[in-house]
N, C-alpha and C. Protein backbone atom coordinates (compact mmCIF):
# COMPACT_ATOMS: atom_id res chain seq x y z
N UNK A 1 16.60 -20.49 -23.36
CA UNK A 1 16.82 -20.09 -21.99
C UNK A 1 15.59 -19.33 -21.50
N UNK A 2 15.38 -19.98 -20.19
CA UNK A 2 14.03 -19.04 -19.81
C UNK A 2 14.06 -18.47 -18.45
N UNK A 3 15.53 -18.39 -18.14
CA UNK A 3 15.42 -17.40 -16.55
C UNK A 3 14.50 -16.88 -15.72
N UNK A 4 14.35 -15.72 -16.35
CA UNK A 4 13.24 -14.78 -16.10
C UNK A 4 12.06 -15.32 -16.20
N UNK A 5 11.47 -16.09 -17.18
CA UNK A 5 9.90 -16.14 -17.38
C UNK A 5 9.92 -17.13 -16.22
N UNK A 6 10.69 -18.30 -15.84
CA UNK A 6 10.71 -19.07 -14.98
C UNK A 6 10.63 -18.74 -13.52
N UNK A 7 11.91 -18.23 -12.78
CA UNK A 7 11.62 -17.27 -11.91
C UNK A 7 10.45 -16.72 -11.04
N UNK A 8 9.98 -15.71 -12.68
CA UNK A 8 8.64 -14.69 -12.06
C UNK A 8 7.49 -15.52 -11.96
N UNK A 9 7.62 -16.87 -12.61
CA UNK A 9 6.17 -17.91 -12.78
C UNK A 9 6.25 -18.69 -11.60
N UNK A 10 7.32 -19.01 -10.76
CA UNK A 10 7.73 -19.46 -9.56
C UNK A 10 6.74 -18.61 -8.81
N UNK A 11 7.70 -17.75 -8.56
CA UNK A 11 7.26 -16.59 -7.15
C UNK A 11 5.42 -16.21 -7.77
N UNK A 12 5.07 -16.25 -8.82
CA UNK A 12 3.77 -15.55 -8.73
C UNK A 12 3.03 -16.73 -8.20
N UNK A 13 3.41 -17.73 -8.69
CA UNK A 13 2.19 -18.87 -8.44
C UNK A 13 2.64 -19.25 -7.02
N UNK A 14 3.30 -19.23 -6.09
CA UNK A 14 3.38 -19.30 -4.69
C UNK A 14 2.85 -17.96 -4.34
N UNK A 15 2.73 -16.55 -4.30
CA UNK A 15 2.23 -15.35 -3.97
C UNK A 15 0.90 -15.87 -4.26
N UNK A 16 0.46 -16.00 -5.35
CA UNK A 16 -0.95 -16.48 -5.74
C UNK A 16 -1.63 -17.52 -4.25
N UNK A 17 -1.18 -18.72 -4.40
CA UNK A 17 -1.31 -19.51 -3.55
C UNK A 17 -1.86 -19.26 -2.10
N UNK A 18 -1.23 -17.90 -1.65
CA UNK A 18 -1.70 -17.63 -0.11
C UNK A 18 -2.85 -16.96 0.00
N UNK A 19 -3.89 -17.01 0.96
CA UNK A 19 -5.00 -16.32 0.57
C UNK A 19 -5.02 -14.99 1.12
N UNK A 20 -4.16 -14.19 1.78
CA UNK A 20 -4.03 -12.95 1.89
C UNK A 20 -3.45 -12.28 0.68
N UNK A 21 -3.35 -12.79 -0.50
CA UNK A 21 -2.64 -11.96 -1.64
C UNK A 21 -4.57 -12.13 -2.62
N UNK A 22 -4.77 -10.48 -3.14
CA UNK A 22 -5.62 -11.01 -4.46
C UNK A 22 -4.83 -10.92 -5.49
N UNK A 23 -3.43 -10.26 -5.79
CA UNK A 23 -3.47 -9.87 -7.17
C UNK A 23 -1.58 -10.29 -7.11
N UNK A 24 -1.37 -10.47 -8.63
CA UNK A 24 0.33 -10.53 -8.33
C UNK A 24 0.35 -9.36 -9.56
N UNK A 25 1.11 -8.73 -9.20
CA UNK A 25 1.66 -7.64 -10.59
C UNK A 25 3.16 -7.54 -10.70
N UNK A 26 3.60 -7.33 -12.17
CA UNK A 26 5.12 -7.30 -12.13
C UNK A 26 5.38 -5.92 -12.93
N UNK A 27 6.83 -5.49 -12.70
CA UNK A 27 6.54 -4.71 -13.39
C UNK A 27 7.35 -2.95 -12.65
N UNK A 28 6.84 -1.79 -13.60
CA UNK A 28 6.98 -0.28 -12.51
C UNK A 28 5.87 -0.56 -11.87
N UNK A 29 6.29 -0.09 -10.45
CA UNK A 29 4.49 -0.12 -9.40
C UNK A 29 4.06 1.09 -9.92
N UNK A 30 4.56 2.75 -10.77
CA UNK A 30 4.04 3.63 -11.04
C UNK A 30 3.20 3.21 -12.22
N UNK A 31 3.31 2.24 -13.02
CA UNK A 31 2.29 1.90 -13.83
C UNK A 31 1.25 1.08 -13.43
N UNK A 32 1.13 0.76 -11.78
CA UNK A 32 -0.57 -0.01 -11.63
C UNK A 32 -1.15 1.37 -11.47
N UNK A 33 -2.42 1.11 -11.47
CA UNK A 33 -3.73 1.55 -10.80
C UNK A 33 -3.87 1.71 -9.59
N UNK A 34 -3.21 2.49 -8.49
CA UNK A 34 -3.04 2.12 -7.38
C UNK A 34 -4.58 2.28 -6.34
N UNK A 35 -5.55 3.28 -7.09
CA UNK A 35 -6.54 3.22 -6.69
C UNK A 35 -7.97 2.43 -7.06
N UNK A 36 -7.42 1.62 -7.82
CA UNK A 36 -8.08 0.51 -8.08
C UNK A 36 -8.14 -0.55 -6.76
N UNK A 37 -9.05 -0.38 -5.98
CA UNK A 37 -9.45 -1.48 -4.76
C UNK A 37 -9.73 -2.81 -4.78
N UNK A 38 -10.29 -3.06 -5.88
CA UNK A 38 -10.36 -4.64 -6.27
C UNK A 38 -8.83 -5.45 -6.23
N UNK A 39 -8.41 -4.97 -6.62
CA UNK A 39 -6.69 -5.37 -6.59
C UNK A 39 -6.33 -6.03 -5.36
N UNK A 40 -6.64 -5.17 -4.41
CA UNK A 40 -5.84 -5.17 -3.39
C UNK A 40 -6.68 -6.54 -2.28
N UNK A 41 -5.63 -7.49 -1.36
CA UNK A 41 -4.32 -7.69 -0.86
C UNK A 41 -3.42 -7.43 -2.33
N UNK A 42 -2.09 -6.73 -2.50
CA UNK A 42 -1.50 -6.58 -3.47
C UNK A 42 0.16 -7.08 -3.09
N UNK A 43 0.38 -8.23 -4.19
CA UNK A 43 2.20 -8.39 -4.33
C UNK A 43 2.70 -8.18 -5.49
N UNK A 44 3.71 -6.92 -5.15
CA UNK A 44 4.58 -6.71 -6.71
C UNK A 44 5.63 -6.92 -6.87
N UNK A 45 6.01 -7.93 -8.01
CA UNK A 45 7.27 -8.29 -8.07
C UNK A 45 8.43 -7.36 -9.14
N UNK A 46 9.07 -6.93 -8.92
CA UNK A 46 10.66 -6.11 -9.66
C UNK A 46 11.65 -7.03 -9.87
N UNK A 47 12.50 -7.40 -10.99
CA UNK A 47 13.68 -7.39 -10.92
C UNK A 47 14.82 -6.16 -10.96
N UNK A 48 15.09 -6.45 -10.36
CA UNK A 48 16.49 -4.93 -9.89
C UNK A 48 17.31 -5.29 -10.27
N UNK A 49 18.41 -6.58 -10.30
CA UNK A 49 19.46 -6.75 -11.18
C UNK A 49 20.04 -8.06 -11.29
N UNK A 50 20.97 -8.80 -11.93
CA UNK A 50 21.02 -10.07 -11.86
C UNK A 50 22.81 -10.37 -11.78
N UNK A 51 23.03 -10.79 -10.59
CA UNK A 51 24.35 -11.19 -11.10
C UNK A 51 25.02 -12.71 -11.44
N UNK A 52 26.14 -12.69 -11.97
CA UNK A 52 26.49 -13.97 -12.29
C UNK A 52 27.42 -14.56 -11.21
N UNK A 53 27.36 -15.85 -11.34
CA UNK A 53 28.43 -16.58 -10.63
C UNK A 53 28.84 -17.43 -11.39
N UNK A 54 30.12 -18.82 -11.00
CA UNK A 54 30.39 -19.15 -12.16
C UNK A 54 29.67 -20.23 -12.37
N UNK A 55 28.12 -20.95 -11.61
CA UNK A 55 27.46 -22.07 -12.54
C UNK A 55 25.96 -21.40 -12.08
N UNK A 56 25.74 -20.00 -11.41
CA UNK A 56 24.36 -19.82 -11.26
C UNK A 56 24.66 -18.53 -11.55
N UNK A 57 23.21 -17.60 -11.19
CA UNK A 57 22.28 -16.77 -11.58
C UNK A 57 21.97 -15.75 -10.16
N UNK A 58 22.01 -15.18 -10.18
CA UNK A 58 21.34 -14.43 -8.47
C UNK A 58 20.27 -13.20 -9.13
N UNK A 59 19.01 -13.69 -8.61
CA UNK A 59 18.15 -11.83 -8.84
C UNK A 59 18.26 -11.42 -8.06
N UNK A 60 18.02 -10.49 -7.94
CA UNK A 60 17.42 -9.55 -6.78
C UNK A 60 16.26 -8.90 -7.27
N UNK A 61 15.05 -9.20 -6.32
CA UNK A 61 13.86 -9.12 -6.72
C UNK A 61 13.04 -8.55 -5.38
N UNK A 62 12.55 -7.25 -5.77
CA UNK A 62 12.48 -6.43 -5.08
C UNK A 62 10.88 -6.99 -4.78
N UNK A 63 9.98 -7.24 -3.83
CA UNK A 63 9.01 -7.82 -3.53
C UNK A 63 8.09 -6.77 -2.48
N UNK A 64 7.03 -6.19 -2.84
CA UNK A 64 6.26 -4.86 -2.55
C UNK A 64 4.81 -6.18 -2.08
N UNK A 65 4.55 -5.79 -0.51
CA UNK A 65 2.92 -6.67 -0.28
C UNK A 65 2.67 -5.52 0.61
N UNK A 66 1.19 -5.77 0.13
CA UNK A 66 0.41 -4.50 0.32
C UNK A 66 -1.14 -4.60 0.62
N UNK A 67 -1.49 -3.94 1.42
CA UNK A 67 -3.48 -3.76 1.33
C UNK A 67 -3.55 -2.21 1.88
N UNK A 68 -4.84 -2.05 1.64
CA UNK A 68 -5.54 -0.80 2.13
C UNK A 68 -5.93 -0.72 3.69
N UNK A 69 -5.51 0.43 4.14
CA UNK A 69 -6.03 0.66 5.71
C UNK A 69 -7.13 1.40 5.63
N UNK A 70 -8.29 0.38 6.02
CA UNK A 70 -9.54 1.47 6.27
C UNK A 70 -9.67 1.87 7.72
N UNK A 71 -10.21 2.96 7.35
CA UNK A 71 -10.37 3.98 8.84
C UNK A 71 -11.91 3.67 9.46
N UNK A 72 -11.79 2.87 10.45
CA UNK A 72 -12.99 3.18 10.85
C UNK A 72 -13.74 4.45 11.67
N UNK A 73 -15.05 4.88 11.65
CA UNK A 73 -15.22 6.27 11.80
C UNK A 73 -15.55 6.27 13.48
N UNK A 74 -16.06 5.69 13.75
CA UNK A 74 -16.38 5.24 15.34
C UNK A 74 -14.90 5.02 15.86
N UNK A 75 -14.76 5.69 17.29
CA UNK A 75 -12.93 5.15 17.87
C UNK A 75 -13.03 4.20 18.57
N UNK A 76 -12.14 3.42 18.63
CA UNK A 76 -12.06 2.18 19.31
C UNK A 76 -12.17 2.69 20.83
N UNK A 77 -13.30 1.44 21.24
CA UNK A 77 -13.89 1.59 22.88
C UNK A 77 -12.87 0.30 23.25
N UNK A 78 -12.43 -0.30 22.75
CA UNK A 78 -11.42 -1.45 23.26
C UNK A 78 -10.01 -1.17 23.44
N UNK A 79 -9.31 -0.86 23.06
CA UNK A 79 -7.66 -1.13 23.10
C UNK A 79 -7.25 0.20 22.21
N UNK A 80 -6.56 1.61 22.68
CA UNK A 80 -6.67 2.48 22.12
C UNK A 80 -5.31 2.00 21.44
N UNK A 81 -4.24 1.52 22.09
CA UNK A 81 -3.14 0.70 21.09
C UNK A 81 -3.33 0.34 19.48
N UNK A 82 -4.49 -0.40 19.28
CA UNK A 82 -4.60 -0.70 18.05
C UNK A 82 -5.12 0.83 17.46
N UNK A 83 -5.78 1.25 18.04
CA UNK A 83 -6.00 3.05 17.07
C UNK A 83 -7.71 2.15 16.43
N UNK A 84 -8.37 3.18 15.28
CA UNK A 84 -9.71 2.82 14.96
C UNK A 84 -9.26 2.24 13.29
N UNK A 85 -8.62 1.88 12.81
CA UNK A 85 -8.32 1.29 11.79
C UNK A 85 -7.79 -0.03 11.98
N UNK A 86 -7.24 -0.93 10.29
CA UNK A 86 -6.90 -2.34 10.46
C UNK A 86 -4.99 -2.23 10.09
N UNK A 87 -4.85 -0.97 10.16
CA UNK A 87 -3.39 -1.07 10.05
C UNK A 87 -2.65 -2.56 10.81
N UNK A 88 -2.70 -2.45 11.80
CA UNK A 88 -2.08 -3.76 12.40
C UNK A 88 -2.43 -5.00 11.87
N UNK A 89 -3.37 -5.38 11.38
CA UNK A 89 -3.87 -6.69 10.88
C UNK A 89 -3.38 -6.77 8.75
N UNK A 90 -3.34 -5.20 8.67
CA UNK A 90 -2.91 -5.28 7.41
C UNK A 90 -1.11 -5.42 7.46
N UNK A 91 -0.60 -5.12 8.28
CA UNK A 91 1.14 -5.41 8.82
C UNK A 91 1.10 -6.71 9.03
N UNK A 92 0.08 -7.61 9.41
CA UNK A 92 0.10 -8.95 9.80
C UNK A 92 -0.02 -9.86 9.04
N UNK A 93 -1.04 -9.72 8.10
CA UNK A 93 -1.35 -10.23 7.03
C UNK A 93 -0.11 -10.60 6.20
N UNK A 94 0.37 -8.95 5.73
CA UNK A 94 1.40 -9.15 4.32
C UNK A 94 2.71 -9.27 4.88
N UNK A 95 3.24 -9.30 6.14
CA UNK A 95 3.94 -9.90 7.08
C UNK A 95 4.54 -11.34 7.00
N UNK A 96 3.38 -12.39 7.10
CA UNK A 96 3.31 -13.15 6.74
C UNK A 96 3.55 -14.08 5.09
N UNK A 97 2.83 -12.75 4.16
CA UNK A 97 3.00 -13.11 3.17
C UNK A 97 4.80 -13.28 2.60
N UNK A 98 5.38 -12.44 2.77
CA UNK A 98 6.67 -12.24 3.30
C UNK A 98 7.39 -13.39 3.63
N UNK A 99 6.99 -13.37 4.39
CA UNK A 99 7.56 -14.64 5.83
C UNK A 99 7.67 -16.25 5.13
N UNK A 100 6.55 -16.45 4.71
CA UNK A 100 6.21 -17.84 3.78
C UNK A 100 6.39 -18.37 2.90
N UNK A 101 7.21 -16.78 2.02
CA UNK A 101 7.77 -16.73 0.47
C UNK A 101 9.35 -17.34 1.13
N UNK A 102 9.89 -16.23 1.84
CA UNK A 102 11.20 -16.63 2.44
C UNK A 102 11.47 -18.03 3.23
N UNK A 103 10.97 -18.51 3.69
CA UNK A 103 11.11 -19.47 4.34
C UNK A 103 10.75 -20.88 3.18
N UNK A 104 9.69 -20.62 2.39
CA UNK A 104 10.07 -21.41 1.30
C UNK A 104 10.93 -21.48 0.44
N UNK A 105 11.55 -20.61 0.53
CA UNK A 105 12.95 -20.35 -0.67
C UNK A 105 14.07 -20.66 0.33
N UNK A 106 14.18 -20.26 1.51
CA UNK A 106 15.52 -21.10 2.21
C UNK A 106 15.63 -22.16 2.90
N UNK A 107 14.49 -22.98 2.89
CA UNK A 107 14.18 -24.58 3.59
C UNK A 107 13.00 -25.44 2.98
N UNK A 108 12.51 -24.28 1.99
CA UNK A 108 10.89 -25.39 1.88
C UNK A 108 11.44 -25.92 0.47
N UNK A 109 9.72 -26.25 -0.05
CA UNK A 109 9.60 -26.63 -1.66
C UNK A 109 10.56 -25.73 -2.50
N UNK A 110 10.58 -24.44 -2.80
CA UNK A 110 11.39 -23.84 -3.52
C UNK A 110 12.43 -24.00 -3.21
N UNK A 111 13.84 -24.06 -2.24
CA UNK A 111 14.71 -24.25 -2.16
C UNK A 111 15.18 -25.61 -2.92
N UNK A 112 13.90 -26.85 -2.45
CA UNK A 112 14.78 -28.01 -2.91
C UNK A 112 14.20 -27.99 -4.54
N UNK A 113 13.79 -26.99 -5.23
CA UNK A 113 13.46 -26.64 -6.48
C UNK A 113 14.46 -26.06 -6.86
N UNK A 114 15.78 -25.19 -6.10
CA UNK A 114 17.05 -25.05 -7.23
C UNK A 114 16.35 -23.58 -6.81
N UNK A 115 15.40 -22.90 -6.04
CA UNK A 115 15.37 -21.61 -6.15
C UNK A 115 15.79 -21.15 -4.69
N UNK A 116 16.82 -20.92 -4.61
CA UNK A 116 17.41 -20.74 -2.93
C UNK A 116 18.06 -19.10 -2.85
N UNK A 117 17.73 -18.54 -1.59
CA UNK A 117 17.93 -17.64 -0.95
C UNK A 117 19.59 -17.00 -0.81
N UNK A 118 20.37 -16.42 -1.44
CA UNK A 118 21.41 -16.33 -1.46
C UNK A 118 22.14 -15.11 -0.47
N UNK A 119 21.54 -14.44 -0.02
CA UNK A 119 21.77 -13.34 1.58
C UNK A 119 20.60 -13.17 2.09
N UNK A 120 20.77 -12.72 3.63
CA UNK A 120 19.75 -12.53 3.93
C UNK A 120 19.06 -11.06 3.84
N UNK A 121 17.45 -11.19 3.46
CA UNK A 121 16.58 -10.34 2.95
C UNK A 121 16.06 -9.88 4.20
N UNK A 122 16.01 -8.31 4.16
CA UNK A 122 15.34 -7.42 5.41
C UNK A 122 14.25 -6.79 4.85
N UNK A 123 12.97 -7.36 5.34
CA UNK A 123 11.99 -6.42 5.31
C UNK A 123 11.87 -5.09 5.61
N UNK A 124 11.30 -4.03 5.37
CA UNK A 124 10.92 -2.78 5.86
C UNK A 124 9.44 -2.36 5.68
N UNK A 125 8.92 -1.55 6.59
CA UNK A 125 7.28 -1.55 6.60
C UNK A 125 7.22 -0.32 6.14
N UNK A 126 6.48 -0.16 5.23
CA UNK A 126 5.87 0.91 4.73
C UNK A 126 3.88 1.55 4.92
N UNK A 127 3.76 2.49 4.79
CA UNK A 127 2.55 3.12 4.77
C UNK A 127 2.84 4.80 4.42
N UNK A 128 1.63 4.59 2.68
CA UNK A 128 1.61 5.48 2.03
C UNK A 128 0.06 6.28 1.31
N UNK A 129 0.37 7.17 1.42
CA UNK A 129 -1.08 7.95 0.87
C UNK A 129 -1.33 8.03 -0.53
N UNK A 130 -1.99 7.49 -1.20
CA UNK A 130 -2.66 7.83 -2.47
C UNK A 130 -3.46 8.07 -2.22
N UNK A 131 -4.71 7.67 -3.81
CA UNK A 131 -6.54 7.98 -3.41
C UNK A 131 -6.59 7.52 -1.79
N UNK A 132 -6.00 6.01 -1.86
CA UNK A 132 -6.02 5.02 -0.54
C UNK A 132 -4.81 5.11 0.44
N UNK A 133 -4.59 4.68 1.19
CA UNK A 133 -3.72 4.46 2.69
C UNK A 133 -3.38 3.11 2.42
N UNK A 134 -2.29 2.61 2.44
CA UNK A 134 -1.76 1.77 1.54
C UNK A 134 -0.13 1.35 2.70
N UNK A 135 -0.27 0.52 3.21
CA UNK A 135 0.54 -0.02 3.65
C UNK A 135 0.72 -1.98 3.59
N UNK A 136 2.35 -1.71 4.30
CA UNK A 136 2.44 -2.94 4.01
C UNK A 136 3.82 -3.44 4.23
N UNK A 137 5.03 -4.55 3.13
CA UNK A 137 6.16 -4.22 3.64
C UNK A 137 6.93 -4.47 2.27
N UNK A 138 7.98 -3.96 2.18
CA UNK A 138 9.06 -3.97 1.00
C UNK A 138 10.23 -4.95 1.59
N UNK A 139 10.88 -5.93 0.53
CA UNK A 139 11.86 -6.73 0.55
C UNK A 139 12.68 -6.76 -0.39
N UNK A 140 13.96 -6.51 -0.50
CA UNK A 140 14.52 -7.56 -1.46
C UNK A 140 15.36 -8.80 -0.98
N UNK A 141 14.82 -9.99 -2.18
CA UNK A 141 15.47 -11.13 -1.84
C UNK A 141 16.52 -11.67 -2.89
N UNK A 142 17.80 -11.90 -3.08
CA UNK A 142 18.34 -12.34 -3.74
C UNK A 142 18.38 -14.04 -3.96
N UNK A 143 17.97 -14.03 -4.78
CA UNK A 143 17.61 -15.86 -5.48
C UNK A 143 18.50 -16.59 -6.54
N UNK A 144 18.93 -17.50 -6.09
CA UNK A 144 20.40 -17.76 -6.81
C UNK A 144 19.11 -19.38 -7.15
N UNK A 145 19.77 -19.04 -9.04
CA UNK A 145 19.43 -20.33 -9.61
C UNK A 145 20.23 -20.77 -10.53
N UNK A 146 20.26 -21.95 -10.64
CA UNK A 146 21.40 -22.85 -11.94
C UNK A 146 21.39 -22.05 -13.13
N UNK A 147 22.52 -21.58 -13.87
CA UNK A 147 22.35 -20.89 -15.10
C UNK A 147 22.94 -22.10 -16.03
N UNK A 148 21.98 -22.20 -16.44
CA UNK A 148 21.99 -23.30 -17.81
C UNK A 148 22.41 -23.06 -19.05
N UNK A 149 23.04 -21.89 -19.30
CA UNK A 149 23.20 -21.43 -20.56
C UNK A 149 24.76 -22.23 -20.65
N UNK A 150 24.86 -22.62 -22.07
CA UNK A 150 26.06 -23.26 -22.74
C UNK A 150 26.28 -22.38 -22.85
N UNK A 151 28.17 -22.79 -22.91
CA UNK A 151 29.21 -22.32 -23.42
C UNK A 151 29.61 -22.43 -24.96
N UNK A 152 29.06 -23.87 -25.34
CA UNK A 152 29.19 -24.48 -26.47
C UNK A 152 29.24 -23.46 -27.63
């Protein structure tokens, strides 16, 4: 049985795939490097818990996308709305990233792969201070797959 390794090899290699992601990590997020910059566009995947049904599987898989907001030092002479940083374009970015995972899991390739969306998942936007300014958005999605395990 390979649930899990299956699963997380799913979702990383579609996270991988988009070019606003550099890095996939799984795992506690208190054990990355959070000030490690090379990393970052950043998606981290959690499992939080798994329940059964009686011929599938449901995770819930807590899904963290992320980049750094740099500050620019000059203030914006254009549009004081956007402010002098890329906050908005970094909300847009991993927004998306988001957006493309879900929508492949409840209509695209992954769905008709047996990896389908089982409630619906609410994003929330976050922005946080470490070394770096670190925003982005948090999800969980519950993913219901065939549980193959015999009874036998």
């Amino acid at each position: 049985m390979t649930h899990v390794y299956d699963i997380l090899e799913v979702l990383k290699e579609e996270l991988r795939s988009s070019p606003s992601v550099n890095t996939v990590t799984y795992g506690e997020i208190s054990d990355l490097d959070l000030d490690k910059t090379t990393m970052f566009p950043l998606s981290h995947l959690l499992i939080e818990n798994v329940s059964y049904n009686a011929r599938t599987v449901s995770f819930r898989i807590r899904l963290l996308c992320a980049d750094i907001v740099d500050q620019n030092p000059k203030a914006s002479e254009f549009d004081d709305f956007y402010g002098n940083d890329n906050l908005h374009d970094v909300m847009n970015t991993q927004f998306e990233v988001i957006n493309t995972l879900i929508m492949k899991l409840m209509r695209g390739d992954l769905f008709n792969a047996n990896y389908q969306v089982s409630t619906t998942p609410v994003a929330e936007p976050f922005k946080e201070r470490f070394n770096n300014v670190l925003a982005g958005w948090s999800v969980d999605i519950d993913i219901e797959v065939p549980n193959g395990a015999s009874i036998c």
